[in-house]
N, C-alpha and C. Protein backbone atom coordinates (compact mmCIF):
# COMPACT_ATOMS: atom_id res chain seq x y z
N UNK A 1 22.21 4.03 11.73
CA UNK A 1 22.11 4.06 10.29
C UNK A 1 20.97 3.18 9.79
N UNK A 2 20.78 2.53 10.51
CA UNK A 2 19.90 1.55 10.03
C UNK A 2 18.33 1.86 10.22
N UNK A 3 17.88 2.74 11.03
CA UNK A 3 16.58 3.69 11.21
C UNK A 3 16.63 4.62 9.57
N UNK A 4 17.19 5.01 9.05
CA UNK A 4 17.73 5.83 7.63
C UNK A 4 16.95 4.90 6.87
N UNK A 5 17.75 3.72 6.84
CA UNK A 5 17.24 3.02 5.58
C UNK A 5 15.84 2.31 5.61
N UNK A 6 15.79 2.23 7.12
CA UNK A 6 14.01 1.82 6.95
C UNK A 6 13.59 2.77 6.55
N UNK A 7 13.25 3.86 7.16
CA UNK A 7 12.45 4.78 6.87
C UNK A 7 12.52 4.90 4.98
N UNK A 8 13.79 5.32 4.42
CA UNK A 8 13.96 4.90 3.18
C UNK A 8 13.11 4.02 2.70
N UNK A 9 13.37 3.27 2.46
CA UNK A 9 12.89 1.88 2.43
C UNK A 9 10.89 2.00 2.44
N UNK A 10 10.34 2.12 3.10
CA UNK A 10 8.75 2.65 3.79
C UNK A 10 8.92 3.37 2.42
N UNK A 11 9.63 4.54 2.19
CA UNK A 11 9.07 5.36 1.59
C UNK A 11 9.14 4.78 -0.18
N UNK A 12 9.96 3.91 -0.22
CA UNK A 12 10.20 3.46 -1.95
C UNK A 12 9.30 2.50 -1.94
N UNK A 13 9.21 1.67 -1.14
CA UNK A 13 8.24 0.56 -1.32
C UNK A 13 7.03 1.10 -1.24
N UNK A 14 6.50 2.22 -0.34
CA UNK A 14 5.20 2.79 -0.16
C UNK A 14 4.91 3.26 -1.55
N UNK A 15 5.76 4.05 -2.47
CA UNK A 15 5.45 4.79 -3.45
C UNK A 15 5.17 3.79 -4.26
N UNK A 16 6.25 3.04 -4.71
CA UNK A 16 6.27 1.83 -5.84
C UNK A 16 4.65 1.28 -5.57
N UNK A 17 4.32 0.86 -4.39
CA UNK A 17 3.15 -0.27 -4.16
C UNK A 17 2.23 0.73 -4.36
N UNK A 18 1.99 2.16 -4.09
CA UNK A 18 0.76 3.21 -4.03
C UNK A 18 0.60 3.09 -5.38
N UNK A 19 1.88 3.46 -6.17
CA UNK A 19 1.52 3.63 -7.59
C UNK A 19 1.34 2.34 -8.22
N UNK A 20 1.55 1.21 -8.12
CA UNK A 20 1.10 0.01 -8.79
C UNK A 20 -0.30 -0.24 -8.09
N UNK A 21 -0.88 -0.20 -7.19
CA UNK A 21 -2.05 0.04 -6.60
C UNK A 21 -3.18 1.13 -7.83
N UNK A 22 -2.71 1.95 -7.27
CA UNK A 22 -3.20 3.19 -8.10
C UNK A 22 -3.61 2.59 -10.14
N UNK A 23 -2.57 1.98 -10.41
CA UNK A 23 -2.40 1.38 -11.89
C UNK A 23 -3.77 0.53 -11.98
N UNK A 24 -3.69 -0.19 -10.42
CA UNK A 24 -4.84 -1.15 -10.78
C UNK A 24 -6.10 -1.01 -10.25
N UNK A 25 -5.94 -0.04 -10.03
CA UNK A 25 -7.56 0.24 -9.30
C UNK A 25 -8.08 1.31 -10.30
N UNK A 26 -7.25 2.10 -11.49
CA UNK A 26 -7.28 3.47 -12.18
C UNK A 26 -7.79 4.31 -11.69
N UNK A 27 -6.71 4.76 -10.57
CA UNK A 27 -7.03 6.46 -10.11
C UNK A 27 -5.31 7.06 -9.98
N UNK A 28 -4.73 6.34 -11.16
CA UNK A 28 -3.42 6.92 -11.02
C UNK A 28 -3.24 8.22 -11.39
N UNK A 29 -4.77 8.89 -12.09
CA UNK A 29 -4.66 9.99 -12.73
C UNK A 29 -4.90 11.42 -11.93
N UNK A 30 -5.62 10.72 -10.93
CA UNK A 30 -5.92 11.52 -9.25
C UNK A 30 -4.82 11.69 -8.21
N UNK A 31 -3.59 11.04 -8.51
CA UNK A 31 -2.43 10.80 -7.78
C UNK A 31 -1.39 11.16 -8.03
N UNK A 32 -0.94 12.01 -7.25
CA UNK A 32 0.62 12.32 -7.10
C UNK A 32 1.65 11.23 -6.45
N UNK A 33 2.82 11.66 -6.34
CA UNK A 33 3.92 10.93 -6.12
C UNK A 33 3.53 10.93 -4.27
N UNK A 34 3.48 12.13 -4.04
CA UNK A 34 2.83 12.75 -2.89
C UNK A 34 1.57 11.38 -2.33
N UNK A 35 0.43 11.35 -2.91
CA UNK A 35 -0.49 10.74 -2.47
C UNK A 35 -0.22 8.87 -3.25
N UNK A 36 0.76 8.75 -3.70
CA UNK A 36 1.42 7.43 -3.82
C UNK A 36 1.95 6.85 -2.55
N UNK A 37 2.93 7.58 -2.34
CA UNK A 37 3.41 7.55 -1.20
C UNK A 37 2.48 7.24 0.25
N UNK A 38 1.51 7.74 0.74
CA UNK A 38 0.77 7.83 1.28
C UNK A 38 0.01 6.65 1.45
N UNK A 39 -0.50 6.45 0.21
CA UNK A 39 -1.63 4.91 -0.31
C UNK A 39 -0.62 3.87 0.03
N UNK A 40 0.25 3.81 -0.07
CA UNK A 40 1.24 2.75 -0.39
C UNK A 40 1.76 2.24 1.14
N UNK A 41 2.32 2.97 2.02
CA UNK A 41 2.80 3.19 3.18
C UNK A 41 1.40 2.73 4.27
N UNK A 42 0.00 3.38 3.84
CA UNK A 42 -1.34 3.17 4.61
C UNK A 42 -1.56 1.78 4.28
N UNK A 43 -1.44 1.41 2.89
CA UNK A 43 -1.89 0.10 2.48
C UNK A 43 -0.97 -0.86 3.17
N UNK A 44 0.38 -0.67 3.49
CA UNK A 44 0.92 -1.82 4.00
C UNK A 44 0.49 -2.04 5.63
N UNK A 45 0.73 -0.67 6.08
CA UNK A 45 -0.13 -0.99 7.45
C UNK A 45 -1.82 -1.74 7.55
N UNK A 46 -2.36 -1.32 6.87
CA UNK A 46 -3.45 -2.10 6.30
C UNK A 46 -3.64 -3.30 5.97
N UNK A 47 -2.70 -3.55 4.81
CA UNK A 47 -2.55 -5.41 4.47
C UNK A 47 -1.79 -6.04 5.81
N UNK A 48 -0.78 -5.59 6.69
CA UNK A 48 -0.01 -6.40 7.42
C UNK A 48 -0.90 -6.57 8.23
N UNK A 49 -1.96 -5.70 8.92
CA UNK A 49 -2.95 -5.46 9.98
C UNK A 49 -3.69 -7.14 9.43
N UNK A 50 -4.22 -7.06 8.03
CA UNK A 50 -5.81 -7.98 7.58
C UNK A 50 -4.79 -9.50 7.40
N UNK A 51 -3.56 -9.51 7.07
CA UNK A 51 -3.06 -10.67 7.33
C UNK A 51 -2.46 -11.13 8.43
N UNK A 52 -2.33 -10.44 8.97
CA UNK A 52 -1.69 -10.84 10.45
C UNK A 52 -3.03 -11.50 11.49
N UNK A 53 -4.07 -10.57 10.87
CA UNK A 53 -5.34 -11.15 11.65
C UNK A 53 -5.97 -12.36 11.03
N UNK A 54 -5.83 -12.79 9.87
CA UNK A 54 -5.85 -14.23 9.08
C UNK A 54 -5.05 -15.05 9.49
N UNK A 55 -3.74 -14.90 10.42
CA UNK A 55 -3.03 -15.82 10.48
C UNK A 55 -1.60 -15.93 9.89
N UNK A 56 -1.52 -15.02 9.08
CA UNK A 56 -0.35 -15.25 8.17
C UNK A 56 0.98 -14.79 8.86
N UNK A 57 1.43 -15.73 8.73
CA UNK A 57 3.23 -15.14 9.32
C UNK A 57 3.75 -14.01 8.53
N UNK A 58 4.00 -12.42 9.52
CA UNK A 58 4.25 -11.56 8.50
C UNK A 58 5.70 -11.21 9.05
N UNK A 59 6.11 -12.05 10.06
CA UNK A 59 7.11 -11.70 10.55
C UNK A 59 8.89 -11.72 9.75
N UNK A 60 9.11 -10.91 9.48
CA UNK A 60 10.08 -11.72 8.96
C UNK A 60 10.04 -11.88 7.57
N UNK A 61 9.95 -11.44 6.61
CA UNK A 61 8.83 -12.67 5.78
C UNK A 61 9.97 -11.63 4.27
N UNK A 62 10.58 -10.34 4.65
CA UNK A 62 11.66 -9.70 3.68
C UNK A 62 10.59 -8.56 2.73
N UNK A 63 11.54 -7.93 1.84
CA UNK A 63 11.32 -6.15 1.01
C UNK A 63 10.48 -7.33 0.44
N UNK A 64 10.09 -8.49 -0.86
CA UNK A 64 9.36 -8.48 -1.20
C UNK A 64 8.19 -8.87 -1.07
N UNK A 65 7.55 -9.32 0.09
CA UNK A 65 6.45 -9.80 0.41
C UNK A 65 6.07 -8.93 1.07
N UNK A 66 6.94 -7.50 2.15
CA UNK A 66 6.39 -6.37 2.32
C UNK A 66 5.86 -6.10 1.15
N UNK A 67 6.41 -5.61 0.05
CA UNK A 67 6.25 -5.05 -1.40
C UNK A 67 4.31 -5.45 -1.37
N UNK A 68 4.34 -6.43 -1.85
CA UNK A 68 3.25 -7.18 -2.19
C UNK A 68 1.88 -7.13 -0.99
N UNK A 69 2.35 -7.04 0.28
CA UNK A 69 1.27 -6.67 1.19
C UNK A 69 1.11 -5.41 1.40
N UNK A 70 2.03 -4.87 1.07
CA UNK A 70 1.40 -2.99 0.23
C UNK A 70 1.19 -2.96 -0.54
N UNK A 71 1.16 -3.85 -1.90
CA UNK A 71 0.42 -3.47 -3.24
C UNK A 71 -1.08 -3.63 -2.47
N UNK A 72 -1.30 -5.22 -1.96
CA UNK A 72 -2.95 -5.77 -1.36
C UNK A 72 -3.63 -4.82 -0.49
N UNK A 73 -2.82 -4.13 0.14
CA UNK A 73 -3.22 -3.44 1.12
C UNK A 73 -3.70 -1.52 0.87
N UNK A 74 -2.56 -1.13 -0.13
CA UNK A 74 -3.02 -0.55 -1.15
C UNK A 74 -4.49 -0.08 -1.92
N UNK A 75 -4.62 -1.68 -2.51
CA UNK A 75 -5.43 -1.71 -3.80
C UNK A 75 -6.85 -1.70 -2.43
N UNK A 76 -6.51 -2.19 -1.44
CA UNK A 76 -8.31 -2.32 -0.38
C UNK A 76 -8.62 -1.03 -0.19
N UNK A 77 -7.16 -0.03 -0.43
CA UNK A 77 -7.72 1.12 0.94
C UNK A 77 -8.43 2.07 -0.28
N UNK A 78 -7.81 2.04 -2.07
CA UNK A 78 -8.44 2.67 -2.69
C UNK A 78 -9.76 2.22 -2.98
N UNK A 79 -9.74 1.17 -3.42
CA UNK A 79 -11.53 0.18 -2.66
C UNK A 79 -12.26 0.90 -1.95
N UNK A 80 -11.84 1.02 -0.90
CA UNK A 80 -12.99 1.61 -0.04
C UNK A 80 -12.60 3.35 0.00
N UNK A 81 -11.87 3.74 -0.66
CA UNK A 81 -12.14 5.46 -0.43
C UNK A 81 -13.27 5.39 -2.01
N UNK A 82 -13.08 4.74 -3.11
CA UNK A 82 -13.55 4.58 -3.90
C UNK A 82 -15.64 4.20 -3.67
N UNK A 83 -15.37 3.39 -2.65
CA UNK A 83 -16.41 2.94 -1.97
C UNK A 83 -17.18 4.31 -1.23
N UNK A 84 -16.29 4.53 -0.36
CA UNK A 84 -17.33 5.31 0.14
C UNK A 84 -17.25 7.16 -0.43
N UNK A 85 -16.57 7.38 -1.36
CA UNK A 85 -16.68 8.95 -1.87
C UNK A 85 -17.65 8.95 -3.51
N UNK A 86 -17.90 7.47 -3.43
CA UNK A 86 -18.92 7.29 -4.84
C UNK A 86 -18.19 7.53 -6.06
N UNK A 87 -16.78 7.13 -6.13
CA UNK A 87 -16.09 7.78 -7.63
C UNK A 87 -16.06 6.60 -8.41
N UNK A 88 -16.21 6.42 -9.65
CA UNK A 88 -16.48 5.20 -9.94
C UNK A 88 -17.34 3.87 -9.33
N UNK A 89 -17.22 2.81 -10.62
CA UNK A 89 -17.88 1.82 -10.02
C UNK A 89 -17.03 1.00 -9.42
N UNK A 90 -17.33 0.52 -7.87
CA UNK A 90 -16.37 -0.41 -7.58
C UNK A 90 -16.93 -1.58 -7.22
């Protein structure tokens, strides 16, 4: 049961953090729930990856500081799709 609720879990926090990501980078208007999901879930693998390689204890660490290293992780990956597809200024 407990494989359920992670996965769960990945997917609410992925969306929540894609779309607060999305809020702050403004391409929430380019985004579905669909590609929330996605940003959000990539961004945490992303932020846990760039802090884990800084040093930061990610072990352990609970839903809201996951939360928050998928918003960071998030907001980089639209950064650089932003970066490199030329949409806006970034």
């Amino acid at each position: 049961m407990g494989a359920e609720v992670g996965w769960i879990a990945w997917i609410v926090i992925g969306g929540l953090a894609g779309w607060i990501a999305s809020k702050f980078m403004g391409t929430d208007a380019q985004q579905g729930i669909f590609l929330n999901i996605v940003v959000g879930v990539v961004g945490a693998f992303l932020g846990g990856f760039l802090l884990g390689a800084l040093g930061v204890d990610i072990e352990g660490a609970g839903y809201f500081f996951s939360f928050l290293t998928a918003i960071l992780g998030a907001c980089i990956l639209l950064f650089l799709v932003k970066l490199v597809t030329g949409r806006g200024k970034a």
